[in-house]
Protein backbone atom coordinates (compact mmCIF):
# COMPACT_ATOMS: atom_id res chain seq x y z
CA UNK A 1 45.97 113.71 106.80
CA UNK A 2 43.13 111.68 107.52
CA UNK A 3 40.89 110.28 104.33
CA UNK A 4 37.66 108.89 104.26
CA UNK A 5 38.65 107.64 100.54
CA UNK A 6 38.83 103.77 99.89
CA UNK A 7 40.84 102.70 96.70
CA UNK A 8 39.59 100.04 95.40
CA UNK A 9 41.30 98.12 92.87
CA UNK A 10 39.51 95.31 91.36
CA UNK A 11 39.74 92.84 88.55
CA UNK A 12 37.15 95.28 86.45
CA UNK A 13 34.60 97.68 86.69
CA UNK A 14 31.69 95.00 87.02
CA UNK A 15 33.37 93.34 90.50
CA UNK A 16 34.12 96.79 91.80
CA UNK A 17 30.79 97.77 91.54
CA UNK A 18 29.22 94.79 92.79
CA UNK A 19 31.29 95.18 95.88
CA UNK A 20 30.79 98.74 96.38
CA UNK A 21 27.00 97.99 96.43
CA UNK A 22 27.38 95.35 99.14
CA UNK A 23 29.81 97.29 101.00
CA UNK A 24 28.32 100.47 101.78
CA UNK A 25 26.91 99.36 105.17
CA UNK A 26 30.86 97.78 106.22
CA UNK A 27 32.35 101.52 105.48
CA UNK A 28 29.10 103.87 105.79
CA UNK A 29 31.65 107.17 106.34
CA UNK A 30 33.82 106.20 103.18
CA UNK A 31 34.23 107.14 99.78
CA UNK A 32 34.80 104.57 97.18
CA UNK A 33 37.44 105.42 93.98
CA UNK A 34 37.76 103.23 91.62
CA UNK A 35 41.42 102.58 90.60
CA UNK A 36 41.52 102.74 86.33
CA UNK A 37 45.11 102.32 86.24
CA UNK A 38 47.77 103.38 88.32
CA UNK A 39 48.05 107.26 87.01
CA UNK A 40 44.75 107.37 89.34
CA UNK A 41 47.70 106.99 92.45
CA UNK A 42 50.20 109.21 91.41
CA UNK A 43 49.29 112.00 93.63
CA UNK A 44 48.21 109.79 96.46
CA UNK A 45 50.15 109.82 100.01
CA UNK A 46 49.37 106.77 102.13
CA UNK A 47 46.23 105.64 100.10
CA UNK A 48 43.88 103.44 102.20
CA UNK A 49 42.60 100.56 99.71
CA UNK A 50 42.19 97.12 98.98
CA UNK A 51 42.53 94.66 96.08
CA UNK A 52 39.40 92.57 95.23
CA UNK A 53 38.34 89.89 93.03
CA UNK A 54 40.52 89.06 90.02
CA UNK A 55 42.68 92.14 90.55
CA UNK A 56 45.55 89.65 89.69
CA UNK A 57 44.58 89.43 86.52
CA UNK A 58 44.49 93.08 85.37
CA UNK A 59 47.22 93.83 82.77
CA UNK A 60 48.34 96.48 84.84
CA UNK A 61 48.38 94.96 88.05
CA UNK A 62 52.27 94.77 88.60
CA UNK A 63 51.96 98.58 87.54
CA UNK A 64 49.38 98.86 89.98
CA UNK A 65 51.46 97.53 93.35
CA UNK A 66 54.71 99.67 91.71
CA UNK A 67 52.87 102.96 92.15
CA UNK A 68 51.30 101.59 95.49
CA UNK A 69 54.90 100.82 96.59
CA UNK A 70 56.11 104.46 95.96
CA UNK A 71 53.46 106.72 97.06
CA UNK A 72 53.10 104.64 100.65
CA UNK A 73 56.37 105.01 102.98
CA UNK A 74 54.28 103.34 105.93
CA UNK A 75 55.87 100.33 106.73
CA UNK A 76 53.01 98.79 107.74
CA UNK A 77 51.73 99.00 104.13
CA UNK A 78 54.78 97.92 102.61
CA UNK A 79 54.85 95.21 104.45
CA UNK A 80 51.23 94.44 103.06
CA UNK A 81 52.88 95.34 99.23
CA UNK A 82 55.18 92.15 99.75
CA UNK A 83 52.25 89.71 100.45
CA UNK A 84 50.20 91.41 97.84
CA UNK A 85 53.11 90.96 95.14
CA UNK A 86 53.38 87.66 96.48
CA UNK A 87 49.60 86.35 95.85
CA UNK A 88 50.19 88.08 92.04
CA UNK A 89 53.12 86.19 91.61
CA UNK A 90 51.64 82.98 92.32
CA UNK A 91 48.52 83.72 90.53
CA UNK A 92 50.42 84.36 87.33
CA UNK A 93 52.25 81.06 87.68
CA UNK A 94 49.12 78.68 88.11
């Protein structure tokens, strides 16, 4: 199944819409959600997304990648869930 959705997951609501503003001419055929908290991925398969700005510091950002890491079986992806939970780790020990 093919989506023209883009998860966006972003430090608040301010930075996500900032970027979706600036972005529309990069992804002109997409569709920009807004992640609130992971619940918003529970019914997801293989969501196409990406972290921005001070996602890192959400309070639910480990909650966040967790969901991410069981709704998307392509390797690919999980592979990209490793460096992700990576950058959060070493964010949240500066």
């Amino acid at each position: 199944m093919t989506s023209n959705t883009l998860y966006i997951i972003a430090g608040n609501m301010e930075e996500y819409l900032d970027w979706a503003y600036k972005s529309n001419a990069k992804y002109p055929t997409h569709n920009f959600y807004y992640v609130m908290d992971s619940t918003n991925l529970r019914n997801t398969h293989n969501p196409d997304g990406l972290f921005i700005g001070t996602w890192y510091d959400r309070k639910d950002a480990w909650e966040m990648i967790q969901m991410l890491v069981e709704v998307c079986p392509d390797p690919q992806k999980q592979r990209k869930f490793s460096e992700i939970l990576q950058i959060y780790l070493q964010k949240k020990n500066r």
